[in-house]
N, C-alpha and C. Protein backbone atom coordinates (compact mmCIF):
# COMPACT_ATOMS: atom_id res chain seq x y z
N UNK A 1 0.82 -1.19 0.00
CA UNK A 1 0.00 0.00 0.00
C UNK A 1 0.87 1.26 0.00
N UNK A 2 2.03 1.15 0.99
CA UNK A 2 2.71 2.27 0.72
C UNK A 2 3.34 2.93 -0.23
N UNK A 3 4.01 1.17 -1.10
CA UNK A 3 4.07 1.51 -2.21
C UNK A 3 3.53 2.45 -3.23
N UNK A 4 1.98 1.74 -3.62
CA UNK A 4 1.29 2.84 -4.76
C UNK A 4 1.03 4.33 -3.81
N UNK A 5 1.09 4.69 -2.79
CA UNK A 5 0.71 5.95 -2.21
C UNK A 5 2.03 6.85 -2.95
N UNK A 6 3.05 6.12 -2.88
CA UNK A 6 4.84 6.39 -3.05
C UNK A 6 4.12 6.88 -4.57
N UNK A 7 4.03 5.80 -5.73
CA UNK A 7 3.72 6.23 -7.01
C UNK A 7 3.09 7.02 -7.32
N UNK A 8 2.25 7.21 -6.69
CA UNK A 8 0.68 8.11 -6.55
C UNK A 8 1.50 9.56 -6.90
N UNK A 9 1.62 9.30 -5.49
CA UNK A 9 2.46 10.99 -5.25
C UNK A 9 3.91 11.25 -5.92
N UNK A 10 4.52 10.66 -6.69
CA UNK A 10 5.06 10.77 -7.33
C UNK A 10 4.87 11.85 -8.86
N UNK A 11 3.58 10.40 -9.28
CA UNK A 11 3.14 10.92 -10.59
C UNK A 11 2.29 12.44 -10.26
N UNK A 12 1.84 12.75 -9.28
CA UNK A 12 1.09 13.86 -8.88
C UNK A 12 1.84 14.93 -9.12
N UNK A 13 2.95 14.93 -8.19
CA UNK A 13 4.06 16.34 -8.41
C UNK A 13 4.87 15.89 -9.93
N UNK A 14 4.81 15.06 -10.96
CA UNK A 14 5.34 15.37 -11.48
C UNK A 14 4.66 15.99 -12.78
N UNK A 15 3.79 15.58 -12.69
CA UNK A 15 2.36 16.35 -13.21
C UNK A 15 2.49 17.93 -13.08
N UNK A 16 2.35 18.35 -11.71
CA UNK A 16 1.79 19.90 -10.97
C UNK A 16 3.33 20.34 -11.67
N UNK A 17 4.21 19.88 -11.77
CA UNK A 17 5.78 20.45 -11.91
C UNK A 17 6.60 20.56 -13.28
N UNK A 18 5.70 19.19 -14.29
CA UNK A 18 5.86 19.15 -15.23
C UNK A 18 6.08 20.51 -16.16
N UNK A 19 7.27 20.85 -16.88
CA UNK A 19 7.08 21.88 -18.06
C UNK A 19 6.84 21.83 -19.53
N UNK A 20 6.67 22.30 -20.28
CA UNK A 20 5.91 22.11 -21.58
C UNK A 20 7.00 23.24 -21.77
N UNK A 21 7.82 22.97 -23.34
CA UNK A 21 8.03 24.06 -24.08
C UNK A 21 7.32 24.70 -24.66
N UNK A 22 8.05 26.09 -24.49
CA UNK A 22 7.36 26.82 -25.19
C UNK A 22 6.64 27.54 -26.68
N UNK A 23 7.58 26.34 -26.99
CA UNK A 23 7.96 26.22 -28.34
C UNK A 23 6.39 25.32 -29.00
N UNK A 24 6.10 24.03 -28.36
CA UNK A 24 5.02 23.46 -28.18
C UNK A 24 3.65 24.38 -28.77
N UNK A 25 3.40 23.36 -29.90
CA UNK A 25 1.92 24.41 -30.01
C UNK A 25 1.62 24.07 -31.51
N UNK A 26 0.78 25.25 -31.81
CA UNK A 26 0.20 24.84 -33.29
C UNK A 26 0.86 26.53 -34.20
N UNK A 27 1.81 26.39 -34.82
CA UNK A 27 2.03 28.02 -35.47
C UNK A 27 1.52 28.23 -36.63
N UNK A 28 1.58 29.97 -37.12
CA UNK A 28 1.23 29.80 -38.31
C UNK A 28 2.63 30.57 -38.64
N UNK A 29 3.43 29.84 -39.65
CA UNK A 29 4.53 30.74 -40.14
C UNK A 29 3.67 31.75 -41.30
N UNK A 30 3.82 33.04 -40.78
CA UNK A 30 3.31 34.57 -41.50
C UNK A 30 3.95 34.98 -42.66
N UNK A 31 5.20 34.66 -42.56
CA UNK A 31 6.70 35.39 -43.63
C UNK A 31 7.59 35.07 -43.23
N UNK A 32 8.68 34.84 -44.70
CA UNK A 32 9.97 34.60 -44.49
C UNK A 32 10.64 35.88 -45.02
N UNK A 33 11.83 36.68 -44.39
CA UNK A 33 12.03 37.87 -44.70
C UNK A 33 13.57 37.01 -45.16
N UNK A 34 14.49 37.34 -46.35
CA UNK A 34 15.37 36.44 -46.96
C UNK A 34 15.94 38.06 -48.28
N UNK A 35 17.36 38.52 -47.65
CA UNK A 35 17.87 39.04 -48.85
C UNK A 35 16.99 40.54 -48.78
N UNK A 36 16.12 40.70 -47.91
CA UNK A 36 15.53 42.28 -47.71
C UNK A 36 14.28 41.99 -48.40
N UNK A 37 13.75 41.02 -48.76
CA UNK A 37 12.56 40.82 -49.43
C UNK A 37 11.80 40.09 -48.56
N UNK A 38 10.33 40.48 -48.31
CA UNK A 38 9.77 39.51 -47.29
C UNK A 38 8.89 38.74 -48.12
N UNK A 39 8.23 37.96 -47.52
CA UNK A 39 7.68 36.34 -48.69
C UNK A 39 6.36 36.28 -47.75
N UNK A 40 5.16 36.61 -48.09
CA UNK A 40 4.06 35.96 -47.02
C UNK A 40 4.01 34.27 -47.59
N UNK A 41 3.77 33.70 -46.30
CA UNK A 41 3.97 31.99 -46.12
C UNK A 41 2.38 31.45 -46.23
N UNK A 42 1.71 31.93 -44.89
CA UNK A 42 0.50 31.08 -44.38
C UNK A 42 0.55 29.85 -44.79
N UNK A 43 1.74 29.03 -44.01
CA UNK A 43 1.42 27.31 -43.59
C UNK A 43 1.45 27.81 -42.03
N UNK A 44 0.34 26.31 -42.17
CA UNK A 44 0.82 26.15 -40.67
C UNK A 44 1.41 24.91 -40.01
N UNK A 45 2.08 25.38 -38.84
CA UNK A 45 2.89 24.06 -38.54
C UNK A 45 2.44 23.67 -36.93
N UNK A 46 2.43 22.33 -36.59
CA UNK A 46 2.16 22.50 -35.46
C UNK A 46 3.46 21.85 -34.94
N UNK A 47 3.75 21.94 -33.71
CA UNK A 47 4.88 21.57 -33.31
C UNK A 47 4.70 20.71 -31.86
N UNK A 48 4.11 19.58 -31.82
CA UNK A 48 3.85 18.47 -31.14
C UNK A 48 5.14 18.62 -29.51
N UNK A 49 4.07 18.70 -28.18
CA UNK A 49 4.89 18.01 -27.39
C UNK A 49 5.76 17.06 -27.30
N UNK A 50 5.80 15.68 -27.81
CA UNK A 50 6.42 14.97 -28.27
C UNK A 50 7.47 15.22 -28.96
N UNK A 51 7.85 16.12 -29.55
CA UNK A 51 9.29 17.13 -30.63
C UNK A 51 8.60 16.56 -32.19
N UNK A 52 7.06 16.12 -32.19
CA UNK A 52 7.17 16.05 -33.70
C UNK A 52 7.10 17.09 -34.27
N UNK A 53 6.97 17.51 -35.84
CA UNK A 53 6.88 18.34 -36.66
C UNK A 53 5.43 17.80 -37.40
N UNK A 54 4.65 18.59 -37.53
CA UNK A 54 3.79 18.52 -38.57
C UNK A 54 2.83 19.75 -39.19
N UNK A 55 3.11 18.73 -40.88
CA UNK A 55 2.54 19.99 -41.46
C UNK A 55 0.90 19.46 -41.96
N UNK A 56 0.22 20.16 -41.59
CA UNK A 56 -1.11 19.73 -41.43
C UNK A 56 -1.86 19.70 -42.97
N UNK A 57 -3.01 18.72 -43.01
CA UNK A 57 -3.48 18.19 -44.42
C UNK A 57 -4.64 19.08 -44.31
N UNK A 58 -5.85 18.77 -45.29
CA UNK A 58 -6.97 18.92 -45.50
C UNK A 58 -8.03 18.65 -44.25
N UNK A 59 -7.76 17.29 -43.53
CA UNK A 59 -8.21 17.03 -42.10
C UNK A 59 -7.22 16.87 -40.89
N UNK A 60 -7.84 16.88 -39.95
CA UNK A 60 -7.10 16.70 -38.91
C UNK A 60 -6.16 15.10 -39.07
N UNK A 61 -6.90 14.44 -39.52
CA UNK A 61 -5.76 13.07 -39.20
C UNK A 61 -5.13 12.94 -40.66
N UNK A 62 -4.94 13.91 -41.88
CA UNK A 62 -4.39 13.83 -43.10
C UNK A 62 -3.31 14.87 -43.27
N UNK A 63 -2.26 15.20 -41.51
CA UNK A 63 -1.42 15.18 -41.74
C UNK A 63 0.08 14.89 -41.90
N UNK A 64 0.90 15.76 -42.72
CA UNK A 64 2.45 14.95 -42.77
C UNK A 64 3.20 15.19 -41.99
N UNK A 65 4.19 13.94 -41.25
CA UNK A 65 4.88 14.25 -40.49
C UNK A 65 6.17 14.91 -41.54
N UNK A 66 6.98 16.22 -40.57
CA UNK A 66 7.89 16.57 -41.35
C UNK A 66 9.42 16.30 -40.70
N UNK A 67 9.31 16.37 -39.62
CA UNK A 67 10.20 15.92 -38.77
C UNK A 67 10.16 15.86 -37.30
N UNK A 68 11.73 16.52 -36.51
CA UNK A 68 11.59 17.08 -35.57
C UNK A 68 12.12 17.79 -34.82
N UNK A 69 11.71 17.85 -33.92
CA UNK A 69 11.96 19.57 -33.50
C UNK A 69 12.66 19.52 -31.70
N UNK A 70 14.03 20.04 -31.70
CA UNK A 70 14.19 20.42 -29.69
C UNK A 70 14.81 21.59 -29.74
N UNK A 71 13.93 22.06 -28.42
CA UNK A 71 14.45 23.40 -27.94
C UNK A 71 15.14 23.58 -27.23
N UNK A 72 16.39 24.75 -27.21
CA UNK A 72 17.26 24.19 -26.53
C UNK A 72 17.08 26.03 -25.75
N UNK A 73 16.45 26.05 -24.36
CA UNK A 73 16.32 27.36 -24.04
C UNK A 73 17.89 27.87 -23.40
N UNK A 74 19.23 27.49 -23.18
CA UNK A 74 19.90 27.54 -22.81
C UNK A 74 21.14 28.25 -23.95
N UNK A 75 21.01 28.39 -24.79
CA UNK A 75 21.44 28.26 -26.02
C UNK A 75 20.72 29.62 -27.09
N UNK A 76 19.37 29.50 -26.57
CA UNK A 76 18.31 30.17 -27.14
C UNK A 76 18.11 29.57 -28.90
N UNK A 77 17.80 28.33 -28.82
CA UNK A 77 17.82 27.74 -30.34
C UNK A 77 16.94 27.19 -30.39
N UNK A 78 16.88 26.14 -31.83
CA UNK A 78 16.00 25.20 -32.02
C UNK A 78 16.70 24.46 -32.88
N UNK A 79 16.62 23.08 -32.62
CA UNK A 79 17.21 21.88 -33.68
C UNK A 79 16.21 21.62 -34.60
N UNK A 80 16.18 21.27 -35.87
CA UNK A 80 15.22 20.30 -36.36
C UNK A 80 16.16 19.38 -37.08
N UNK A 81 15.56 18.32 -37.55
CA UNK A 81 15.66 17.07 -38.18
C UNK A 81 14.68 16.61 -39.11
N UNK A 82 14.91 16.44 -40.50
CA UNK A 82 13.80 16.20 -41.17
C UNK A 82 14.18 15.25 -42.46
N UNK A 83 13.94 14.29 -42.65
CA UNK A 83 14.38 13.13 -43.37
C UNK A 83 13.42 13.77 -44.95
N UNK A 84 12.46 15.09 -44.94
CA UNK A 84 11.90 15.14 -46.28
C UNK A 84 12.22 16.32 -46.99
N UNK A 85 13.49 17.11 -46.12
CA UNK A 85 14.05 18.23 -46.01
C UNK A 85 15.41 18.47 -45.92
N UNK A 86 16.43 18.28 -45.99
CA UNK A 86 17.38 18.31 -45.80
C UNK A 86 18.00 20.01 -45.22
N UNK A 87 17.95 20.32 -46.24
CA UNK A 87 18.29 22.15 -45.48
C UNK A 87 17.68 22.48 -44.07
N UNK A 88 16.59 21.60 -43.86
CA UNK A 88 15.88 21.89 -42.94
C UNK A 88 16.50 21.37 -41.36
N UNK A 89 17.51 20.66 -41.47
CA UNK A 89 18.40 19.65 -40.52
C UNK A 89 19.16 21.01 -39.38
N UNK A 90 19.58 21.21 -38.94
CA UNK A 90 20.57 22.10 -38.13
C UNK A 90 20.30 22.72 -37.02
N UNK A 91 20.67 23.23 -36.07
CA UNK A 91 20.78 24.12 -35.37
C UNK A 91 20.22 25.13 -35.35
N UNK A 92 19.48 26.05 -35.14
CA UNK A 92 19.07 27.32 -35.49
C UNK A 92 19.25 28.95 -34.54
N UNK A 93 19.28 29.46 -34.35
CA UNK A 93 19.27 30.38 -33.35
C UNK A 93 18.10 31.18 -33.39
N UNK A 94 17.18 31.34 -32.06
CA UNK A 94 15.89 32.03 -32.26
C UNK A 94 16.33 33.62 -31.87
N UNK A 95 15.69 34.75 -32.38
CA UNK A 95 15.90 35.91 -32.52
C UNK A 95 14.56 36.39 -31.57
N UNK A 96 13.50 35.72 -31.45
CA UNK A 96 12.31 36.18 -30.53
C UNK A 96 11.49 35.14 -30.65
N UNK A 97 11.46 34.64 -28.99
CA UNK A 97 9.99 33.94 -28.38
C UNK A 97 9.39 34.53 -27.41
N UNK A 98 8.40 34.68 -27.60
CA UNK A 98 7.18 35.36 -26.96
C UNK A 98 6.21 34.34 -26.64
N UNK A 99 4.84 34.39 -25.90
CA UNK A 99 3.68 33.51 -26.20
C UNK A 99 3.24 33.39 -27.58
N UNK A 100 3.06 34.64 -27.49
CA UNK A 100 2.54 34.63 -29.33
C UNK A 100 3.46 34.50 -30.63
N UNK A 101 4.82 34.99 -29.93
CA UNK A 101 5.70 34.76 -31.79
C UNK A 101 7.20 34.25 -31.33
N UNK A 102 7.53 33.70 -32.49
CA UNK A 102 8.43 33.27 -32.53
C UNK A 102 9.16 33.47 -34.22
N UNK A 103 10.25 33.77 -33.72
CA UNK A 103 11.05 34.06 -35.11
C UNK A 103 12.43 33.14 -35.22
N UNK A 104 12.78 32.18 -36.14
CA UNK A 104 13.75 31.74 -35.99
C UNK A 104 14.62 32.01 -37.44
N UNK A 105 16.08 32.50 -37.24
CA UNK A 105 17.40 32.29 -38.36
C UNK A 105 17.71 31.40 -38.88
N UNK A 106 17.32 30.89 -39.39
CA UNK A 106 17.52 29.80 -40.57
C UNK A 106 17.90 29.70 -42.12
N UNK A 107 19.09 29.60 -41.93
CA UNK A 107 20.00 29.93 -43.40
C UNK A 107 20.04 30.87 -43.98
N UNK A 108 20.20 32.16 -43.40
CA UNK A 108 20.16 33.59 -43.66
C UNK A 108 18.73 33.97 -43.62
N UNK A 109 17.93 33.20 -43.92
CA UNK A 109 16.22 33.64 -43.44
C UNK A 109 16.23 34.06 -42.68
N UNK A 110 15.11 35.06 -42.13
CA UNK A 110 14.25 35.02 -41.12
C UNK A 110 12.61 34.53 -41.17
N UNK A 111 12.51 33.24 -40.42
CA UNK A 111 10.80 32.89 -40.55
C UNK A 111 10.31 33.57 -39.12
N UNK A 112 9.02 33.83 -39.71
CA UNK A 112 8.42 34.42 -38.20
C UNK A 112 6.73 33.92 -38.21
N UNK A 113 6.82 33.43 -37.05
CA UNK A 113 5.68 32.83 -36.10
C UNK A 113 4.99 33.02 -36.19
N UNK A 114 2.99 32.96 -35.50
CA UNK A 114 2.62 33.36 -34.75
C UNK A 114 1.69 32.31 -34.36
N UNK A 115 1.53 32.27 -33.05
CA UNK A 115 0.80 31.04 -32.14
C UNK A 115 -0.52 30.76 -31.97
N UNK A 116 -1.21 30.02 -32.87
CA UNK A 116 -2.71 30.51 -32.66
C UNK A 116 -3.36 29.14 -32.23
N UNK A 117 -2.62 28.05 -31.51
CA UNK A 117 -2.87 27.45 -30.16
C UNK A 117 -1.89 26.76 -29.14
């Protein structure tokens, strides 16, 4: 009995304590600004707790996985990995996270965010 009380309360605080990146969520990339020219985008990407990548279909369950994704808040970056992308592989350095936006440097780009869940 003491046991599961032990687990119990375990899984409880790790729950109440648990963090979620912030990175986590559903975005809509707005524009890529590249060379002084800005590019409106409107995809959207969601970016799965789990570190998946996906770029969303016609329905909710018709979309593609694109890769994936870690944040590294120490660093102030983001990795991705993407086996359908290659350029898309590296390191990145983020320039602004907010709740609502996020902008990341990516191969002289700038893509920029915005969080709409």
């Amino acid at each position: 009995m003491k046991e599961l009380l032990l687990v119990f309360t375990i899984i409880i605080y790790g729950n109440i304590f648990a963090q979620s990146s912030p990175v986590a969520g559903t975005w809509m990339l707005e524009k890529v600004i590249a060379n002084g020219e800005t590019h409106a985008v409107g995809q959207v990407m969601i970016f799965e707790k789990d570190n998946d990548l996906i770029i969303p279909g016609k329905t909710k369950t018709d979309g593609q996985f694109y890769g994936t994704w870690e944040y590294n808040k120490s660093n102030k970056a983001i990795t991705f990995y993407s086996p359908i992308k290659r350029s898309f592989n590296g390191r990145f350095p983020i320039l602004k996270l907010t709740a609502k936006k996020l902008v990341i440097k990516m191969n002289n780009r700038d893509f920029y965010f915005t969080k709409t869940k």
